[in-house]
Protein backbone atom coordinates (compact mmCIF):
# COMPACT_ATOMS: atom_id res chain seq x y z
CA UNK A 1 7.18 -18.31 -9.47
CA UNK A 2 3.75 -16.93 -9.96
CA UNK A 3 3.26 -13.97 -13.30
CA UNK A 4 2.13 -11.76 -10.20
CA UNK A 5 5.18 -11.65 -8.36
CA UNK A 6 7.64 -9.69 -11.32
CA UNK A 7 7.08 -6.15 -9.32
CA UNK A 8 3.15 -5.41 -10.17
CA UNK A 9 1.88 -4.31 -13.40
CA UNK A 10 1.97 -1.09 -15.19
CA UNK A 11 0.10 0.45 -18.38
CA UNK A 12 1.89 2.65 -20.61
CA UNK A 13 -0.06 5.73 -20.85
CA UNK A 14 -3.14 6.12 -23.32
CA UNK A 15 -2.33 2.61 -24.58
CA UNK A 16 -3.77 -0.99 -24.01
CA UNK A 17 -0.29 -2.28 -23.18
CA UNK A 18 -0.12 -3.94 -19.85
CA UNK A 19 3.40 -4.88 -18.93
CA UNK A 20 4.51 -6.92 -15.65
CA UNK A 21 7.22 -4.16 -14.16
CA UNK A 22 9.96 -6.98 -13.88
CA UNK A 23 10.79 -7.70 -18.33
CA UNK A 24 13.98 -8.37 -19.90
CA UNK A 25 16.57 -6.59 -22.00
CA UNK A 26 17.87 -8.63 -24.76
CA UNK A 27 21.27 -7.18 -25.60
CA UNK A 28 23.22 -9.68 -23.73
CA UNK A 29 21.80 -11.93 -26.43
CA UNK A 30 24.46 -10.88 -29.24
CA UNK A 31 28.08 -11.94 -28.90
CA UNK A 32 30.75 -10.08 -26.82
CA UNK A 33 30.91 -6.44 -27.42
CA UNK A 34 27.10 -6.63 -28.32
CA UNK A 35 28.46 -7.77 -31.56
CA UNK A 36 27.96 -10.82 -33.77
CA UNK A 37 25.85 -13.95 -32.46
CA UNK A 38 26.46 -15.56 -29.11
CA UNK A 39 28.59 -18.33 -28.74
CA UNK A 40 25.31 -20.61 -27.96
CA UNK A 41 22.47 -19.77 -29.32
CA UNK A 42 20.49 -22.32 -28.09
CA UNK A 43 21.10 -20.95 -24.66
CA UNK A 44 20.33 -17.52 -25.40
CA UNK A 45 16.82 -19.18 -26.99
CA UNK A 46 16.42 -20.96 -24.01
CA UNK A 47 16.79 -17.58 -21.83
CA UNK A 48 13.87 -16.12 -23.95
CA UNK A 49 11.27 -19.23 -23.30
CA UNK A 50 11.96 -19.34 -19.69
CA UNK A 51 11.62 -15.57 -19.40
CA UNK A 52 8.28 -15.80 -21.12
CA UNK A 53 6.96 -18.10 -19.53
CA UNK A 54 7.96 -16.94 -16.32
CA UNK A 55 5.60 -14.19 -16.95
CA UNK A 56 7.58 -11.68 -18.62
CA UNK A 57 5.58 -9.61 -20.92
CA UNK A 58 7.91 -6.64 -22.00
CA UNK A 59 11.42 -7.38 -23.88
CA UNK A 60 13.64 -4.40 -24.82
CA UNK A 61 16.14 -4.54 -28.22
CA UNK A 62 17.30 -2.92 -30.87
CA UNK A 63 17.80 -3.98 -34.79
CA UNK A 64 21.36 -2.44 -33.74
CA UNK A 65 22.38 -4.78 -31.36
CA UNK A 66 24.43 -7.38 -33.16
CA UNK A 67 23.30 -5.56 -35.61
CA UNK A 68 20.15 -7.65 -36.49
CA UNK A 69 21.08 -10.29 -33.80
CA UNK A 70 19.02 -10.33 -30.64
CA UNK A 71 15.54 -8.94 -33.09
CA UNK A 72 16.50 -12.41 -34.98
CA UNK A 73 16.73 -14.35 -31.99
CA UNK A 74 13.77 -13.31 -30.41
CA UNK A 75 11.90 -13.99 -33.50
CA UNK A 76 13.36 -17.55 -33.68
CA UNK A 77 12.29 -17.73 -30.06
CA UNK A 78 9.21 -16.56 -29.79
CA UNK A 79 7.51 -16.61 -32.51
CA UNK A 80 4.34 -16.35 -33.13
CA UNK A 81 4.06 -13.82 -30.16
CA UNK A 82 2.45 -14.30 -26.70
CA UNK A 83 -0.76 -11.94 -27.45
CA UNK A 84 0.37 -9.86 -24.07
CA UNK A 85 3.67 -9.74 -25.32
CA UNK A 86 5.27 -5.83 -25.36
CA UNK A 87 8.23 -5.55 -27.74
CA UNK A 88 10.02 -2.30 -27.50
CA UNK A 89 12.82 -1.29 -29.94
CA UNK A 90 15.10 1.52 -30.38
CA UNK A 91 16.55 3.60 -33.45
CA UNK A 92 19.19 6.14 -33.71
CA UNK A 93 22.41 4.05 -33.97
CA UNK A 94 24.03 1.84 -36.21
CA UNK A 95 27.43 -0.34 -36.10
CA UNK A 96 29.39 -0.28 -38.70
CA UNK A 97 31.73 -2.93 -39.65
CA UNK A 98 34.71 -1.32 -37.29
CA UNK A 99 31.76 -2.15 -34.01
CA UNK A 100 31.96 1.13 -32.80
CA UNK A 101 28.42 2.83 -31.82
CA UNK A 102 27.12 5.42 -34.05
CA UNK A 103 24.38 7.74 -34.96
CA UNK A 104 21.63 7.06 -37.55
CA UNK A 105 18.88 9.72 -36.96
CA UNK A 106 18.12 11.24 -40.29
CA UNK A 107 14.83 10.32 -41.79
CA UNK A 108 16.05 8.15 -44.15
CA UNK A 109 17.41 6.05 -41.56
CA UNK A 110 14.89 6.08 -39.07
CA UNK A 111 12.43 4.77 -41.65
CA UNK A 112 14.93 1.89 -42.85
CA UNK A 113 15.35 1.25 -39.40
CA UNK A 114 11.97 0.46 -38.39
CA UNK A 115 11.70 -1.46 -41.84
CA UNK A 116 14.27 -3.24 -40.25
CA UNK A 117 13.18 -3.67 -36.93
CA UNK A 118 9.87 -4.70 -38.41
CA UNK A 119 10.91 -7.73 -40.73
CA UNK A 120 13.33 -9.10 -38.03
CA UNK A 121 11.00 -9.46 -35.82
CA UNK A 122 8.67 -10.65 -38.10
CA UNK A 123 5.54 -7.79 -37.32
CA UNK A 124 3.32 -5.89 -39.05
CA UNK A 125 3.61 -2.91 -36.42
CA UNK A 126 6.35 -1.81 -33.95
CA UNK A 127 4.29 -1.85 -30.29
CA UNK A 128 6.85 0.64 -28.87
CA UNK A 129 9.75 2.61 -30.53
CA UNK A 130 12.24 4.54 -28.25
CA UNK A 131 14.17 7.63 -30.22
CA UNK A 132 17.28 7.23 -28.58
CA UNK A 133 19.22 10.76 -28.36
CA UNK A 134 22.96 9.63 -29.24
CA UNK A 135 25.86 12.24 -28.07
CA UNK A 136 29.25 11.85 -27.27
CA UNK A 137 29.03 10.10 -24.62
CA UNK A 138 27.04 7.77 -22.53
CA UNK A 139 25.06 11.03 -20.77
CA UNK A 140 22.19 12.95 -22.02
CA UNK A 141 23.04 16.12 -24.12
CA UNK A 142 20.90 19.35 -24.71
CA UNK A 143 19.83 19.37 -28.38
CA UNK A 144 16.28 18.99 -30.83
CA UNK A 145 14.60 16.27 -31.21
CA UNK A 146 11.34 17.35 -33.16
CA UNK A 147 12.66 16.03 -36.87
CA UNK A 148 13.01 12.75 -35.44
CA UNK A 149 10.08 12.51 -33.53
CA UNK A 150 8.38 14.17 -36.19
CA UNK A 151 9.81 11.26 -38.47
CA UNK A 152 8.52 8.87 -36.12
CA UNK A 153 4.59 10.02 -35.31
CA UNK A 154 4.52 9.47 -39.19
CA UNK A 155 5.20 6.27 -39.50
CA UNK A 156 2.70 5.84 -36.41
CA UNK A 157 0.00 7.53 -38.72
CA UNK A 158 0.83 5.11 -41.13
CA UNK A 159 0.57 2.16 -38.89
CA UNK A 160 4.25 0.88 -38.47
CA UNK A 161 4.21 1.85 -34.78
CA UNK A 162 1.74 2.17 -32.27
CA UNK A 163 3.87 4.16 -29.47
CA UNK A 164 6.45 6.17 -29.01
CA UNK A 165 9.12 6.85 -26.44
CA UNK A 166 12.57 8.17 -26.18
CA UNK A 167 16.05 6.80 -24.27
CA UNK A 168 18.82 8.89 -23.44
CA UNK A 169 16.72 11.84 -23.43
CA UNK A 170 16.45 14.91 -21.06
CA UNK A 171 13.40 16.69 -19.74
CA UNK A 172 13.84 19.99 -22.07
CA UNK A 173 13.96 17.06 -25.03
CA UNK A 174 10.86 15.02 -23.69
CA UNK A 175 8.54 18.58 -23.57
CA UNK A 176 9.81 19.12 -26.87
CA UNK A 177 8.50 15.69 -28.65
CA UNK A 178 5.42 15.77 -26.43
CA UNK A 179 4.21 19.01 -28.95
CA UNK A 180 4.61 16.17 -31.37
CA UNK A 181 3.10 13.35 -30.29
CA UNK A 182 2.32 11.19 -27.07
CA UNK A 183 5.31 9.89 -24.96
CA UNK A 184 4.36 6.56 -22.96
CA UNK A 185 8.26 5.74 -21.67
CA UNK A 186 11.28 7.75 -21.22
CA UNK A 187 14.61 5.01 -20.62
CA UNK A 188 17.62 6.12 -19.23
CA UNK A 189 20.30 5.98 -17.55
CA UNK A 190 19.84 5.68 -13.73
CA UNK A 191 20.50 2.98 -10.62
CA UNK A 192 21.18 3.26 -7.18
CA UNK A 193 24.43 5.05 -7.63
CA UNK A 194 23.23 6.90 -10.61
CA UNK A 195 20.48 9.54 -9.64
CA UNK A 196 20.66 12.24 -11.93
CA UNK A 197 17.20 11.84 -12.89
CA UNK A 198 15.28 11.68 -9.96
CA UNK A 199 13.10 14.79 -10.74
CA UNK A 200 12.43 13.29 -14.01
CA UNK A 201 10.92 9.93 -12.72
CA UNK A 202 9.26 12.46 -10.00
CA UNK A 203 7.50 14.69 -13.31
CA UNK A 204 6.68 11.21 -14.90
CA UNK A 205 4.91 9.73 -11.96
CA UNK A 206 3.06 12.83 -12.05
CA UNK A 207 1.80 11.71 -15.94
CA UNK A 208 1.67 8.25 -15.49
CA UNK A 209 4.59 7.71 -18.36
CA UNK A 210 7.16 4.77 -17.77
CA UNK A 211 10.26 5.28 -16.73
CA UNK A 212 12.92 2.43 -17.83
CA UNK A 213 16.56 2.53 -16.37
CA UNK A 214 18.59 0.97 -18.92
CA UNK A 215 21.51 -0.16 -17.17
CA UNK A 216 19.60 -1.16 -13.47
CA UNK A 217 22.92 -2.71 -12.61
CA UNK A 218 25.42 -0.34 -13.40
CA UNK A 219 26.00 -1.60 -17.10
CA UNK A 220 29.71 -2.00 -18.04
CA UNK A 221 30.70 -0.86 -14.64
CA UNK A 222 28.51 -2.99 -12.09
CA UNK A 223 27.13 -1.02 -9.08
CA UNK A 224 29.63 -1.91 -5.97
CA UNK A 225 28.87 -0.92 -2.26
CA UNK A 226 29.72 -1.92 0.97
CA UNK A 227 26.24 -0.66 1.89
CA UNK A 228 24.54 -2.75 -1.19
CA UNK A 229 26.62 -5.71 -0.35
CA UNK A 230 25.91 -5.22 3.59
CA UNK A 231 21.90 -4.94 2.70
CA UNK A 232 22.13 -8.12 0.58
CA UNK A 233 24.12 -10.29 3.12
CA UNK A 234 21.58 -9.42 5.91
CA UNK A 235 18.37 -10.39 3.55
CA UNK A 236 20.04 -13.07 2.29
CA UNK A 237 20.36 -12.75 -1.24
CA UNK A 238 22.48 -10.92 -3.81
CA UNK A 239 23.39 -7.29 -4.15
CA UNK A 240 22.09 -6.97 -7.87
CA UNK A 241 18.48 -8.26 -6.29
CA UNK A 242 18.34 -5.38 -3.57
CA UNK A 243 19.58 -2.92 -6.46
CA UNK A 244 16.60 -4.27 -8.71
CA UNK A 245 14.28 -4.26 -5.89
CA UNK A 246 15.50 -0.73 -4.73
CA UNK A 247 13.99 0.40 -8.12
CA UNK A 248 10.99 -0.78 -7.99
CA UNK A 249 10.19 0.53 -4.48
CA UNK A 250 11.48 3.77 -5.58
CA UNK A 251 8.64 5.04 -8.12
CA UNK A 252 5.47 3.10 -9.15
CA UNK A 253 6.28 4.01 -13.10
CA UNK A 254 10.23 2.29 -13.06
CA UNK A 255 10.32 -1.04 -14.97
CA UNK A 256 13.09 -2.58 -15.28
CA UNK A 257 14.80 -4.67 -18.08
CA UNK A 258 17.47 -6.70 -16.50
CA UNK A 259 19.62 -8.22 -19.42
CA UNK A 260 21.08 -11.73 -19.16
CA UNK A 261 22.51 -14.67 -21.22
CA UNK A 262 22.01 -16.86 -18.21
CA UNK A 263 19.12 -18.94 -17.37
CA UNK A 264 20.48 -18.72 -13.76
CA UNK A 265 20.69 -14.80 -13.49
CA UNK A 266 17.44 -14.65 -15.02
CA UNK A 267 15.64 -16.51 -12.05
CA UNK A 268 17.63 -14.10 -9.95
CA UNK A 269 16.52 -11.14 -11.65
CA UNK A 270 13.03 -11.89 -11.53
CA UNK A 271 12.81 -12.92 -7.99
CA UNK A 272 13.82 -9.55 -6.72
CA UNK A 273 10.13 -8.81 -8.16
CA UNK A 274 9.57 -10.24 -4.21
CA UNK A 275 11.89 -8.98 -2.39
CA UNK A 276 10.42 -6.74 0.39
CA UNK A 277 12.53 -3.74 1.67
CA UNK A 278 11.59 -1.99 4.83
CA UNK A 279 11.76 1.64 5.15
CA UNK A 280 15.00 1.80 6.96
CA UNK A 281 16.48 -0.37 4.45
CA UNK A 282 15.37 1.84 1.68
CA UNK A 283 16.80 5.12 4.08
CA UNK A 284 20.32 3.17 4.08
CA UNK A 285 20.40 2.31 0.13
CA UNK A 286 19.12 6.23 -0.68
CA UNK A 287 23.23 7.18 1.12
CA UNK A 288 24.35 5.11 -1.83
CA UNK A 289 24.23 7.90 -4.32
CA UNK A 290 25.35 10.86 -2.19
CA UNK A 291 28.60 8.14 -1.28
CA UNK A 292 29.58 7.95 -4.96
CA UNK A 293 29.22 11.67 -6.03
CA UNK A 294 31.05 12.91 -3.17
CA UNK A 295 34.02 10.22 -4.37
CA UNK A 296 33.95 11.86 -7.96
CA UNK A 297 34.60 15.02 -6.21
């Protein structure tokens, strides 16, 4: 597959960064539960190669997932770094010995975490660092975010990180850290079925800042419907490709992060970066989301 078939390019805002729009999340790289290491790591090595040199330029982690796992492995993997290569981590969460998910966000921990984040990987500087917004649950909640941002355009002043983003976050909280610092990516929550942020994506076309669904596929639930599945059958290939392709048809900012420990789903997940869908396809896959709200009602 040729580098310039993974969806088109994209350039986070005010940066040099040039990402292809099809990259790869790595926490399917830590064992089950997104805890420990995998069963074979030289598969999940493997993964990371053929991703690379498939032409994917932008890999999404977190020191927490493992904790320390999937930074170590891509390290181990990678190392010394494509110079294209885009590396965005997160902070904000930690897991404790019990594996449950849980905040870190004061200063203190911020800094250790991009200390962290920094000698797993083996870097000098963090090339993109998402503040993710941690509430009770797995959707966005109302609350400040300026002393963590604030935290965070420090330790870019100081060189440890050249960007900034934030995951989880709402629209009120991205206004608020942009009268800190630049944003260049906002990742959240958000598929076919999900659509709650559609007039976010909308306001970040508008600034040219990325938008990055973090769970493309559904996540812990995967996306199922008789329309998706229908679509699929008729083109010929599987419903997670249409729901991939479906988001990068729907805004020119989306890139996705597709996370597998599967050499096989990886070549499936970046093929959808050519996967063509007509207008009344698209029409048909938009019903998808009205469908599942009116069934939670």
């Amino acid at each position: 597959m040729s580098k310039a078939t993974l969806g088109g390019r994209f350039t986070f805002p005010g940066t040099s960064l040039t990402v292809n729009r099809i990259g790869y999340g790595a926490m399917q790289l830590a064992g089950p539960g997104v805890w420990g290491p995998p069963k074979d790591p030289d598969a999940a090595i493997a993964v990371l190669r053929e991703a690379a040199a498939t032409g994917v330029n932008h890999i999404d982690t977190s020191d927490y997932y493992g904790p320390h796992v999937t930074n170590q492995i891509i390290r181990q993997a990678l190392h010394p770094y494509p110079s294209d290569l885009v590396i965005v981590t997160k902070l904000g969460g930690r897991r404790p010995p019990d594996r449950s998910w849980q905040t870190a966000n004061s200063p203190d921990e911020l800094i250790a975490g991009v200390h962290d984040n920094l000698s797993n990987l083996g870097l000098d500087a963090l090339d993109i660092v998402n503040y993710r917004v941690i509430g009770s649950g797995l959707g966005t909640e109302e609350g400040s975010v300026a002393e963590q941002v604030t935290v965070l355009a420090d330790l870019q002043r100081k060189g440890l990180i050249r960007h900034i983003g934030l995951s989880n976050a709402t629209a009120t909280q991205l206004a608020e850290a942009q009268t800190i610092t630049d944003i260049v990516c906002v990742q959240n929550n958000y598929n076919l079925a999900h659509r709650h942020d559609d007039a976010l994506i909308d306001e970040l076309v508008r600034q040219n800042i990325a938008y990055v669904p973090f769970f493309p596929l559904g996540g812990f639930t995967p996306l199922q419907s008789s329309t998706l599945s229908t679509v699929a059958r008729q083109l010929g290939v599987t419903p997670m490709q249409v729901a991939l392709a479906w988001l990068l048809h729907r805004s020119p900012n989306i890139l996705l992060i597709p996370g597998t420990s599967s050499l096989a789903h990886l070549r499936e997940n970046l093929a959808a970066g050519q996967l063509r869908l007509s207008s009344e396809t698209l029409v048909e896959l938009d019903g998808i989301a009205g469908a599942s709200m009116s069934m939670k009602h």
